[in-house]
Protein backbone atom coordinates (compact mmCIF):
# COMPACT_ATOMS: atom_id res chain seq x y z
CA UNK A 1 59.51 21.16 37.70
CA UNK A 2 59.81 17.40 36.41
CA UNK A 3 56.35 16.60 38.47
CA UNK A 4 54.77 19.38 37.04
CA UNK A 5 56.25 17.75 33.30
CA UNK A 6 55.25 14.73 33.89
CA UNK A 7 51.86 15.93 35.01
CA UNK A 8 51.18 17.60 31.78
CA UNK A 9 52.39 14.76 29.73
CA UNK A 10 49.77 12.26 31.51
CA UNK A 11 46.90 14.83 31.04
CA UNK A 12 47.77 14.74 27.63
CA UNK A 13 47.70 11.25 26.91
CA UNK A 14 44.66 11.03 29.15
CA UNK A 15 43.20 13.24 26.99
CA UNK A 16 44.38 11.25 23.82
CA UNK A 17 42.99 8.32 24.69
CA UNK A 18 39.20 9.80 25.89
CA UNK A 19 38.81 10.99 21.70
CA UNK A 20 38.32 8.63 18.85
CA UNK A 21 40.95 7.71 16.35
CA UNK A 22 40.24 10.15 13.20
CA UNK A 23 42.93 8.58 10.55
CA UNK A 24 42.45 11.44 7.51
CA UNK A 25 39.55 13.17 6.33
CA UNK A 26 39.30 13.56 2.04
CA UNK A 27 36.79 15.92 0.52
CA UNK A 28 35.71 14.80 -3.00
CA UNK A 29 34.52 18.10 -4.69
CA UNK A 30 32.02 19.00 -7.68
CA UNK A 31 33.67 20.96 -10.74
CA UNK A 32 33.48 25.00 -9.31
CA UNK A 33 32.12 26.43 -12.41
CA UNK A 34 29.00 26.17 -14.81
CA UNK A 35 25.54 26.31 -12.28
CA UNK A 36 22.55 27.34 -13.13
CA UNK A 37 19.50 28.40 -11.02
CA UNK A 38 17.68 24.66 -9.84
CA UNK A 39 21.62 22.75 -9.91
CA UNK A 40 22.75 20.53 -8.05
CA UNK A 41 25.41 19.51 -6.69
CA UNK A 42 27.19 16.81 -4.55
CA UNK A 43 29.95 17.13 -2.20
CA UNK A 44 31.28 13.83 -1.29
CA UNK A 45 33.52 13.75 2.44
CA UNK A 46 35.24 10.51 3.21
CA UNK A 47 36.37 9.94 6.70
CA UNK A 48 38.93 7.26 8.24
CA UNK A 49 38.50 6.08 11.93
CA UNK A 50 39.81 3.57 14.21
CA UNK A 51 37.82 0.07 13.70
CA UNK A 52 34.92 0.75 16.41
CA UNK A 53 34.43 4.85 16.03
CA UNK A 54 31.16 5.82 14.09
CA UNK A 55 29.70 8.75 13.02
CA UNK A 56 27.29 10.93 15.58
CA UNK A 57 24.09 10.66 13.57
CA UNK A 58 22.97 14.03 15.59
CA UNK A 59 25.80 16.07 14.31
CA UNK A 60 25.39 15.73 10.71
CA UNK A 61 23.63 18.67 8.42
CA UNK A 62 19.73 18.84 8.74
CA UNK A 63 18.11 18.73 5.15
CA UNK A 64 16.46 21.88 4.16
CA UNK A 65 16.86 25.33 3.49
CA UNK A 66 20.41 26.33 4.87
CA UNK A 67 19.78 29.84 3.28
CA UNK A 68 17.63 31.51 1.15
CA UNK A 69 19.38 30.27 -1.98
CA UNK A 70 20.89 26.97 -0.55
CA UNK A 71 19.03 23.79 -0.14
CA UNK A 72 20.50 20.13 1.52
CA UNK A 73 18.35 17.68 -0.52
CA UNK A 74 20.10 14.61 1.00
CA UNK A 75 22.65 12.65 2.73
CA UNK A 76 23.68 9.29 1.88
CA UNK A 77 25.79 7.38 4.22
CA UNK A 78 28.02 4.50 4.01
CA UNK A 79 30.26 2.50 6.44
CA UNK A 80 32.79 0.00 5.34
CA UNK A 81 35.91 -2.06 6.86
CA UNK A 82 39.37 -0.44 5.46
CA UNK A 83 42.31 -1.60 6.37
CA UNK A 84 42.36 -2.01 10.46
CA UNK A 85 40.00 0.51 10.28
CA UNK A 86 36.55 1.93 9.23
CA UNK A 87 35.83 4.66 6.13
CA UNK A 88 32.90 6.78 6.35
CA UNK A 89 31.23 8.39 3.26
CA UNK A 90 28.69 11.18 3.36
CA UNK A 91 27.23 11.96 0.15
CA UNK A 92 26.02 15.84 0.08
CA UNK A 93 23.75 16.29 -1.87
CA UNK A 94 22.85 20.14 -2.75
CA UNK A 95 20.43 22.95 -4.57
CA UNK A 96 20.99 26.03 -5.35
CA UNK A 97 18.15 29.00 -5.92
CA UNK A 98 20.23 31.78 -6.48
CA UNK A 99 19.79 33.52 -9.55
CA UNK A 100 22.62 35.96 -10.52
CA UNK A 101 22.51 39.06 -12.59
CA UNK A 102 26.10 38.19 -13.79
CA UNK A 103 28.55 34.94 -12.83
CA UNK A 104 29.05 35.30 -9.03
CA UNK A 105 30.83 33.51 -6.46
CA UNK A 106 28.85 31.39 -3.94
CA UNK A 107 30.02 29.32 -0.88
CA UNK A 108 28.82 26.01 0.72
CA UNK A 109 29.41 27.28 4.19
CA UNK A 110 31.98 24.80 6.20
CA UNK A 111 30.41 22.42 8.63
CA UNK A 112 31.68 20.37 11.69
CA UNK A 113 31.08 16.35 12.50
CA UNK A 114 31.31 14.89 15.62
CA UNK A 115 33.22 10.73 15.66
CA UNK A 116 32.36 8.93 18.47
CA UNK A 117 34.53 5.62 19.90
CA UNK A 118 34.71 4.00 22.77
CA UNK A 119 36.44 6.27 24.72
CA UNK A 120 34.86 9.48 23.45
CA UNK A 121 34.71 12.02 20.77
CA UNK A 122 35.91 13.90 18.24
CA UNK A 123 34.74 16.97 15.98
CA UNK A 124 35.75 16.64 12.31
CA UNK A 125 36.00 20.05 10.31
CA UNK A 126 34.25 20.35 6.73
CA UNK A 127 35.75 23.02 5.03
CA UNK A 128 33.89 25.45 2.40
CA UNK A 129 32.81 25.19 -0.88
CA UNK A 130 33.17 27.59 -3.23
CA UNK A 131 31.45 27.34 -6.48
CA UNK A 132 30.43 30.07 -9.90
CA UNK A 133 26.84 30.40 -11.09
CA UNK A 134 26.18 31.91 -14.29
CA UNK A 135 22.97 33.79 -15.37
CA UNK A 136 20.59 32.65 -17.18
CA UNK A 137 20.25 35.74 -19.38
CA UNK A 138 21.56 39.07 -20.40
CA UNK A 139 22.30 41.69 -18.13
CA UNK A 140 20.90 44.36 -20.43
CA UNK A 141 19.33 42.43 -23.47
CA UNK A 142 17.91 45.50 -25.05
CA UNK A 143 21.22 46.91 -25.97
CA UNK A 144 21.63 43.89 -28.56
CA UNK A 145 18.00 44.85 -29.62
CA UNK A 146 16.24 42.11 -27.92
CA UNK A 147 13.43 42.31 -25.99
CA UNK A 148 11.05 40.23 -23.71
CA UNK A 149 9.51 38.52 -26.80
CA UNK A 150 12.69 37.37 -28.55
CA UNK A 151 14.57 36.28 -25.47
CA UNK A 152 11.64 34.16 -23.47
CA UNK A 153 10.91 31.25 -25.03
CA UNK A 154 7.51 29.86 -25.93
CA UNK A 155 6.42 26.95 -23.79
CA UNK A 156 7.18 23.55 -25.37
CA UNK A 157 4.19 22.27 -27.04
CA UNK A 158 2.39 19.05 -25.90
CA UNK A 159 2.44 15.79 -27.75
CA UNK A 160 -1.05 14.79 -28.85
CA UNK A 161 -1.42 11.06 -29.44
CA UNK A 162 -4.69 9.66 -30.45
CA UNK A 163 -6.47 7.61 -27.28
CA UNK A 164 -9.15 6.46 -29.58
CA UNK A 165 -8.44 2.59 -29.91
CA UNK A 166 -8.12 2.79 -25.82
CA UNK A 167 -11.20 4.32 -25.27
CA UNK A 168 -13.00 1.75 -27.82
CA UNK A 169 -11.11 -0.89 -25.93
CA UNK A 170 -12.16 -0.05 -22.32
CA UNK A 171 -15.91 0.63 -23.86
CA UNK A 172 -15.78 -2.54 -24.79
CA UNK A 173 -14.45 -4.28 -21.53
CA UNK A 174 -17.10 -2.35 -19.46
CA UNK A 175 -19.86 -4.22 -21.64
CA UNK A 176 -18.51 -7.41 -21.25
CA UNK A 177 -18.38 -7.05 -17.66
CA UNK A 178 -21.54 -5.54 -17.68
CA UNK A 179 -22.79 -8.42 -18.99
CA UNK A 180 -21.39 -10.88 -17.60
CA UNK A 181 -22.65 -9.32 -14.41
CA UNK A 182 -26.09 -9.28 -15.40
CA UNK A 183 -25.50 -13.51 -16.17
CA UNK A 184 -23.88 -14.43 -12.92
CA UNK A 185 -26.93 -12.25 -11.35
CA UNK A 186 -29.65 -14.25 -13.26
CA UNK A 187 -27.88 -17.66 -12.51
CA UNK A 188 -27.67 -17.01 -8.56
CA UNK A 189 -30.63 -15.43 -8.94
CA UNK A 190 -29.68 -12.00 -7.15
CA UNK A 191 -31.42 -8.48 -7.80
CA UNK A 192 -33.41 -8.02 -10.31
CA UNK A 193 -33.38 -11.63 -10.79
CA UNK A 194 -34.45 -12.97 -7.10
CA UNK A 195 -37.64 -12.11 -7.62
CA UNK A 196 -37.97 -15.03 -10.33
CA UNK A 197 -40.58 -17.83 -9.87
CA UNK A 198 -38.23 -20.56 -11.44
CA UNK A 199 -35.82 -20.17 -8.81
CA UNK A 200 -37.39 -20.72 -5.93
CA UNK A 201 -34.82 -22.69 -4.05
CA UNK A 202 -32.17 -20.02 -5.19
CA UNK A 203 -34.65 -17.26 -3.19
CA UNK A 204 -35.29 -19.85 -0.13
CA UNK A 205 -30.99 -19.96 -0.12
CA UNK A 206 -30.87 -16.31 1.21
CA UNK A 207 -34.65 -16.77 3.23
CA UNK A 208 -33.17 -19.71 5.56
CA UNK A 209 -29.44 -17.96 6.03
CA UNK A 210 -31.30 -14.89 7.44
CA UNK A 211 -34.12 -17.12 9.25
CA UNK A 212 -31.05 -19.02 11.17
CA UNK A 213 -29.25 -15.98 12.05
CA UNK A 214 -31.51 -14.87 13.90
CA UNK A 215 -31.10 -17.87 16.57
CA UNK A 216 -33.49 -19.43 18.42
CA UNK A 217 -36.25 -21.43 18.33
CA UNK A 218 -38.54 -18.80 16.30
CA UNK A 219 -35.28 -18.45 13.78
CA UNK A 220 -35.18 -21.84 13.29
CA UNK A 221 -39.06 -22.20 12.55
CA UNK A 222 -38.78 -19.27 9.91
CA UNK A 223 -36.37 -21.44 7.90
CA UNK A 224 -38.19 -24.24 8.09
CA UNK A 225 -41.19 -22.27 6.49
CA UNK A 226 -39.32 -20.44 4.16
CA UNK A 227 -38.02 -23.77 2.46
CA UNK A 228 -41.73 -25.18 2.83
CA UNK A 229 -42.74 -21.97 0.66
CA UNK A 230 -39.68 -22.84 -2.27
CA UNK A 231 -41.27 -26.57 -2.28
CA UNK A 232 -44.67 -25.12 -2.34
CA UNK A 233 -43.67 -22.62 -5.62
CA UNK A 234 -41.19 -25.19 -6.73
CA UNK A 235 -44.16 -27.70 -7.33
CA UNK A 236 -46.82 -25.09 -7.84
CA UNK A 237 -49.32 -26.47 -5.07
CA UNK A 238 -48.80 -27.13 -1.11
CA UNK A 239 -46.42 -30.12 -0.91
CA UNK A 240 -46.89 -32.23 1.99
CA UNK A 241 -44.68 -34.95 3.05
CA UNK A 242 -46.94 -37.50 1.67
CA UNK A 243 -46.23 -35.66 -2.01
CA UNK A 244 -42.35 -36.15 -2.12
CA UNK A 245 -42.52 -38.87 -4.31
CA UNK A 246 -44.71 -37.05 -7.11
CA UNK A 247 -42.71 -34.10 -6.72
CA UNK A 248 -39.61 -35.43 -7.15
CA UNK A 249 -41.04 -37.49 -10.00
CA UNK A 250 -42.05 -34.18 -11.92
CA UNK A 251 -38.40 -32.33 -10.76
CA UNK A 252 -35.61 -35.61 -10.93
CA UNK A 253 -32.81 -33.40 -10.44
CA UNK A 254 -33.75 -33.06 -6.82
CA UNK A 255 -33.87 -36.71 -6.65
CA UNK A 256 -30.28 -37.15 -5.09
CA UNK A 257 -31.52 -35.27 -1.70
CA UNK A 258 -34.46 -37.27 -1.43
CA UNK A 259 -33.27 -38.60 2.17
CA UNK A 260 -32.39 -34.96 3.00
CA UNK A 261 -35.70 -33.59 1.84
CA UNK A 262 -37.51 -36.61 3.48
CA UNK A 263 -35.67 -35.70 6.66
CA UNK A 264 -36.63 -31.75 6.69
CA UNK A 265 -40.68 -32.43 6.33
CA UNK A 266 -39.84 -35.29 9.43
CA UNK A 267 -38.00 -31.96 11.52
CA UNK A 268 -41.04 -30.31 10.55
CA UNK A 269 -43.85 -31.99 11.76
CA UNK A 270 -41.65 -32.67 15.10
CA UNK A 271 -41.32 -28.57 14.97
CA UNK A 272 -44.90 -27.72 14.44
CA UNK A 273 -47.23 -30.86 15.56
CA UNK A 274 -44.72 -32.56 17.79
CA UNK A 275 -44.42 -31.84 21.71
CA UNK A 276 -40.89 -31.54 21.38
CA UNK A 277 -39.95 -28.77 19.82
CA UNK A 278 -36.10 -29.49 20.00
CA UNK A 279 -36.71 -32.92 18.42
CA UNK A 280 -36.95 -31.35 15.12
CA UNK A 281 -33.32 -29.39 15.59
CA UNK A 282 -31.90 -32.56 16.75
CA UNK A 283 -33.34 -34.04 13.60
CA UNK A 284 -32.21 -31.60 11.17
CA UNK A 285 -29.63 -29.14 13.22
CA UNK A 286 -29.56 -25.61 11.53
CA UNK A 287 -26.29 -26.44 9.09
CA UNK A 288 -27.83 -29.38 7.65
CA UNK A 289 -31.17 -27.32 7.05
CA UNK A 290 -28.39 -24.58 5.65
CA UNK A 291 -27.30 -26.87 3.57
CA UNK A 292 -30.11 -28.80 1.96
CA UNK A 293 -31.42 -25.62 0.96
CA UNK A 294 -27.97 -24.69 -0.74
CA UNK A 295 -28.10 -28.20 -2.36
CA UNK A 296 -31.43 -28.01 -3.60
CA UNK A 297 -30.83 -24.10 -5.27
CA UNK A 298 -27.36 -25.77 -7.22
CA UNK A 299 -29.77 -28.69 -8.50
CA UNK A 300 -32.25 -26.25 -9.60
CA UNK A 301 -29.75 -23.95 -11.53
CA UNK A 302 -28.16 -26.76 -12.92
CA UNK A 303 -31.63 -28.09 -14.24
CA UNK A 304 -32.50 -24.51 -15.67
């Protein structure tokens, strides 16, 4: 008999110490009176464990429909040192759809949460809640003489405010930026602008970048010819190498490149009358040829 005692007492302690340490468990309830169809309410459940037990997050309430006139919005949770132990707060959060006839009685339907420590778990019980909704209207409103007109409402009316100076003010904006548009277009010379003949060099700019992208040696002798075709607009006639000093004579603000501008018509007579065709490339490689062209389209805006 005392082996079979002490048995029982070592199961149970065995048993005691597999389950985590739940201290107390305080429910912090919403008044019980006063809802409406659409309320809400909030049930808040506090929960003291041992220092390392937590709550199981897979045991808590799913948010949804829990009925056909019960909703859980939310749960906030919170986890905080108290004492030598740990508090837990859950923050219910609820809606009710049920519309009663007359006040009636509803109930929050009780719940369970499992703790979990280090040497097991334990299920927490959530009791009820039960709570009054009112109606939102009469039972029988025609016995007091009213009827569907008298006791519905008319919507709220809107709020009309006057949008005129905002409209005036965002006419005005999209001008401005229209037109500014149109001047950054005409001073980088993009469509319908490219098509200009003062801006030659500005035209030659996107000629050579699409010339050298192409690679090779044929890319590279496009870009040489489409620069040779800005200098040939830019000064109105063919402009050989000899002519660099008249033309930079009649167009000074070029006159800063001149060693550049000497060097391209040097890269292209290696290019197109040398034997060498990679002379010219290692003359004038493709970024300085990018470049000089860039250089020579800020001069001319500048100038114009």
């Amino acid at each position: 008999m005392l082996r079979a005692v002490l048995a029982l007492l070592m199961l149970v302690a065995l048993v005691r110490d597999t389950a985590a340490e739940v201290r107390a468990v305080h429910t912090v309830e919403p008044r019980a009176f006063g809802y409406f169809l659409g309320d809400t309410l909030v049930r808040t459940i506090e929960i003291e464990t041992g220092a390392d037990d937590e709550i199981v997050p897979a045991s808590l309430p799913r948010t949804g429909a829990s009925n056909y006139w019960l909703e859980l919005r939310s749960i906030d949770q919170t986890s905080k040192r108290h004492g030598d132990g740990r508090l837990h707060t859950l923050n219910l959060t609820y809606q009710a759809f049920y519309a009663p006839i007359d006040p009636r009685k509803q109930t929050i339907p009780a719940t369970e949460i499992a703790v979990r420590g280090p040497n097991g778990s334990e299920t927490v019980a959530i009791p009820p809640f039960t709570f009054l909704m009112s109606p939102l209207r009469e039972i029988f409103p025609e016995k007091s003489g009213e009827t569907s007109e008298t006791f519905l409402r008319p919507d709220f009316p809107v709020e009309h405010r006057r949008s005129g100076h905002l409209g005036t003010a965002a006419l005005l904006a999209a001008a401005l930026s229209a037109l500014f548009l149109a001047l950054l277009a005409r001073d980088l010379a993009w469509w319908p602008f490219h098509r200009r003949p003062a801006r030659p060099f500005s035209r030659a700019v996107r000629d050579v970048g699409r010339a050298l992208a192409l690679g090779g040696a044929d890319g590279y002798r496009a870009a040489l010819i489409a620069l040779h075709r800005a200098f040939d607009t830019a000064s109105g006639q063919r402009l050989l190498a000899g002519d660099i000093d008249v033309f930079l004579a009649a167009h000074p603000e070029h006159d800063e490149t001149r060693l550049q501008v000497e060097r391209f018509f040097s890269a292209s007579r290696s290019v197109f009358f040398g034997e060498a065709q990679r002379e010219g490339e290692t003359d004038l490689p493709p970024t300085d040829l990018r470049a000089l062209a860039a250089a020579l389209a800020r001069q001319e805006r500048a100038a114009r």
